[in-house]
Protein backbone atom coordinates (compact mmCIF):
# COMPACT_ATOMS: atom_id res chain seq x y z
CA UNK A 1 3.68 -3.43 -47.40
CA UNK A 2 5.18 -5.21 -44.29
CA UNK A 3 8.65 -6.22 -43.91
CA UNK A 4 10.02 -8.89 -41.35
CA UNK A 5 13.74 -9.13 -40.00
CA UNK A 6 14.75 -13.15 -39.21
CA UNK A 7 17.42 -13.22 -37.24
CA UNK A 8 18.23 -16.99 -36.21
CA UNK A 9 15.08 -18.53 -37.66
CA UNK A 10 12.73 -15.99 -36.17
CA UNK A 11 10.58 -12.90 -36.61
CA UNK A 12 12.38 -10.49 -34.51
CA UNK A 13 11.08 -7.17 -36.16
CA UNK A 14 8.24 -6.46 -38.15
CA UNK A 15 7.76 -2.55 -39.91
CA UNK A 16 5.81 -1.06 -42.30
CA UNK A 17 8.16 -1.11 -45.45
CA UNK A 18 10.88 -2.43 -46.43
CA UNK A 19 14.59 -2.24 -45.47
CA UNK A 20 17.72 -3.99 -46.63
CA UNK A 21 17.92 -7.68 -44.57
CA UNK A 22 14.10 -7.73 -44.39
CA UNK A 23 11.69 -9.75 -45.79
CA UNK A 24 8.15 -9.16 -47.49
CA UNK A 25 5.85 -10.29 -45.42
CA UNK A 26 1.85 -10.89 -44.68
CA UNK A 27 -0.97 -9.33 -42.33
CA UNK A 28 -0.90 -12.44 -40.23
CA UNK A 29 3.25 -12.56 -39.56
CA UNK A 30 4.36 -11.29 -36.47
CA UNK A 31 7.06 -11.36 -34.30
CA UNK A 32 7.85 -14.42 -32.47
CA UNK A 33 6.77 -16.53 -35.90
CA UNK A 34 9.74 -19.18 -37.07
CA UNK A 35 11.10 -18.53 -40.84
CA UNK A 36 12.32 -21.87 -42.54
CA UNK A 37 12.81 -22.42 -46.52
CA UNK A 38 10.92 -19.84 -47.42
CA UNK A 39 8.04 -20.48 -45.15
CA UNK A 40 6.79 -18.71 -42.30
CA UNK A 41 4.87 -20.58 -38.63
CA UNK A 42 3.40 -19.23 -35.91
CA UNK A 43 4.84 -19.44 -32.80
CA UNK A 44 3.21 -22.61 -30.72
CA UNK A 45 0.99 -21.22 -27.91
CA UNK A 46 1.30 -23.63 -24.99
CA UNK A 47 -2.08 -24.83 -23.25
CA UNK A 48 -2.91 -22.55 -20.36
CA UNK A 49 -1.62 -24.08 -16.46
CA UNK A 50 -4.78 -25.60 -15.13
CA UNK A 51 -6.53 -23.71 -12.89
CA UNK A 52 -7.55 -25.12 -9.25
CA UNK A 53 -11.12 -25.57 -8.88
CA UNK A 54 -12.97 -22.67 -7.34
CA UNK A 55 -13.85 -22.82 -4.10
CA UNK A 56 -16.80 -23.34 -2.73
CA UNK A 57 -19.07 -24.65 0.82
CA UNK A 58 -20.85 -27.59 1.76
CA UNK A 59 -23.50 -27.07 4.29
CA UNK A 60 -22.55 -29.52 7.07
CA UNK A 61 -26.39 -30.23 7.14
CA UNK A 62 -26.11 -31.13 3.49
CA UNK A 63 -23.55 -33.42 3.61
CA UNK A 64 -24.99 -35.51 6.54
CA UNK A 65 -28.21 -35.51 4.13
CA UNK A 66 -26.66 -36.79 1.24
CA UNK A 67 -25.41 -39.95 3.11
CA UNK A 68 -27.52 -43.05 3.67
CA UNK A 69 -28.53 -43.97 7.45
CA UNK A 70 -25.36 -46.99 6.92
CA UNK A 71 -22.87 -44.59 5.42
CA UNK A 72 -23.62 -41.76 8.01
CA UNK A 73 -22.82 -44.56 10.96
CA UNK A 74 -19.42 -45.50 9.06
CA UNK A 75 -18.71 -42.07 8.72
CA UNK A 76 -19.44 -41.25 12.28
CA UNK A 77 -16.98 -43.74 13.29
CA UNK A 78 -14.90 -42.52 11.45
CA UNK A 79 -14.84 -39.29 12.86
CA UNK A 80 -14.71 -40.49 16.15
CA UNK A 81 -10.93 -42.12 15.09
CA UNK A 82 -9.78 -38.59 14.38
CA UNK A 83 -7.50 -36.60 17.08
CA UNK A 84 -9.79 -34.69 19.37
CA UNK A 85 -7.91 -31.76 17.58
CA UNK A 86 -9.79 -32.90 14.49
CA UNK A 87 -13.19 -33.24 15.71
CA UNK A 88 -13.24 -29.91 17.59
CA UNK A 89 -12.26 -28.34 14.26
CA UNK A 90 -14.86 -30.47 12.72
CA UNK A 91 -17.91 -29.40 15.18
CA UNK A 92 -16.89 -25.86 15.61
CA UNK A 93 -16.79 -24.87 11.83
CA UNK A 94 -20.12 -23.24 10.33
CA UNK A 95 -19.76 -25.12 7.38
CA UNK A 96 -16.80 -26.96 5.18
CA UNK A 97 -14.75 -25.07 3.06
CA UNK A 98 -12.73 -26.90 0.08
CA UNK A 99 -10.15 -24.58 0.11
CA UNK A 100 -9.42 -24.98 4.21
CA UNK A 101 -6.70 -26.97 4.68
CA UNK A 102 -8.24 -30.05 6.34
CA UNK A 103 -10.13 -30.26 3.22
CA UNK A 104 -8.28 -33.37 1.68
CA UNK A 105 -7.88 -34.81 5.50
CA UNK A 106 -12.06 -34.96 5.19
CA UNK A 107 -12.39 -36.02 1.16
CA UNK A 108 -9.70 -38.83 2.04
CA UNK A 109 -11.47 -40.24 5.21
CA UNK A 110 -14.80 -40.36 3.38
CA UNK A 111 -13.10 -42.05 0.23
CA UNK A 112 -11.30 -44.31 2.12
CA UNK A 113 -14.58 -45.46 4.20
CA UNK A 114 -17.37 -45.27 1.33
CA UNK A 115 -15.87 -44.60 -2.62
CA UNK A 116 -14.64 -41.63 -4.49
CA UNK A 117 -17.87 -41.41 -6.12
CA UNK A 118 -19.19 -41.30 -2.45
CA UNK A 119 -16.80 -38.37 -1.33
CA UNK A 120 -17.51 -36.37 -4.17
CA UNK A 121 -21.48 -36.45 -4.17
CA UNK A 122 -20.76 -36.10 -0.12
CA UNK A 123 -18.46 -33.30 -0.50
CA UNK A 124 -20.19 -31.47 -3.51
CA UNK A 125 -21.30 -27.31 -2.74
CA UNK A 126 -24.10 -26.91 -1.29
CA UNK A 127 -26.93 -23.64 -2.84
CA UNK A 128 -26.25 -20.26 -1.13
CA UNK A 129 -23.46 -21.64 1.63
C-alpha cells in the first residue's frame, strides 16, 4: 500500500504505508501530481525548448552548382556589393559553416536576391563537408 501527503493541492510525499494526514494512493501517483475532489492529475510536462538545428557545411563548390547560370550572375553581384571585409571572409573560407556567424548575412543576401526556397536548396549541407 502507498500513501500520499497533499499539502496545498499537491503530492508532496509519497511512502510505502500509511500515516495519519495521508492518503491511499495508486502505482501511478507521484509527487508533483495535483489532488482535487477526490481526484488525483499528473503534473503537466511542458514541451521540450526547441533545439537549434545542427550544424552542418556546404561545400562552396556545391552551392555554386546548385544555382542556375542566371542566379549564379545575380548572386555574384551580389557579392561584389558586400564590404571587401565580407568578400575576403567569403573567398578565404574552405567551406560555409551554418553555425559561423556570417551565416544569416549569406542566407539573407541569397533570399533577398533569388527566394527562400532558393536560399535553402542553395544553402543546404553538402555529403562528407
Amino acid at each position: 500500500m502507498r500513501s500520499a501527503l497533499i499539502e496545498g493541492g499537491k503530492v508532496t510525499n509519497v511512502i510505502l504505508g500509511s500515516l495519519p494526514g495521508y492518503i491511499d494512493v495508486d502505482d501511478t501517483v507521484g509527487i508533483g501530481w495535483s489532488y482535487a475532489n477526490g481526484k488525483f492529475t499528473p503534473p503537466v510536462v511542458p514541451d521540450p525548448e526547441p533545439q537549434p538545428p545542427a550544424a552542418y557545411r556546404i561545400s562552396k563548390a556545391d552551392m555554386w552548382r546548385r544555382m542556375s547560370d542566371d542566379e549564379a550572375d545575380i548572386l555574384k553581384a551580389v557579392l561584389s556589393e558586400t564590404s571587401v571585409r565580407m568578400q575576403e571572409i567569403y573567398n578565404g573560407a574552405p567551406y560555409i559553416s551554418s553555425d559561423d556567424e556570417l551565416f544569416p548575412t549569406l542566407y539573407a543576401g541569397i533570399q533577398g536576391a533569388l527566394s527562400t526556397a532558393r536560399a535553402d536548396a542553395i544553402l543546404a549541407p553538402s555529403e562528407g563537408v
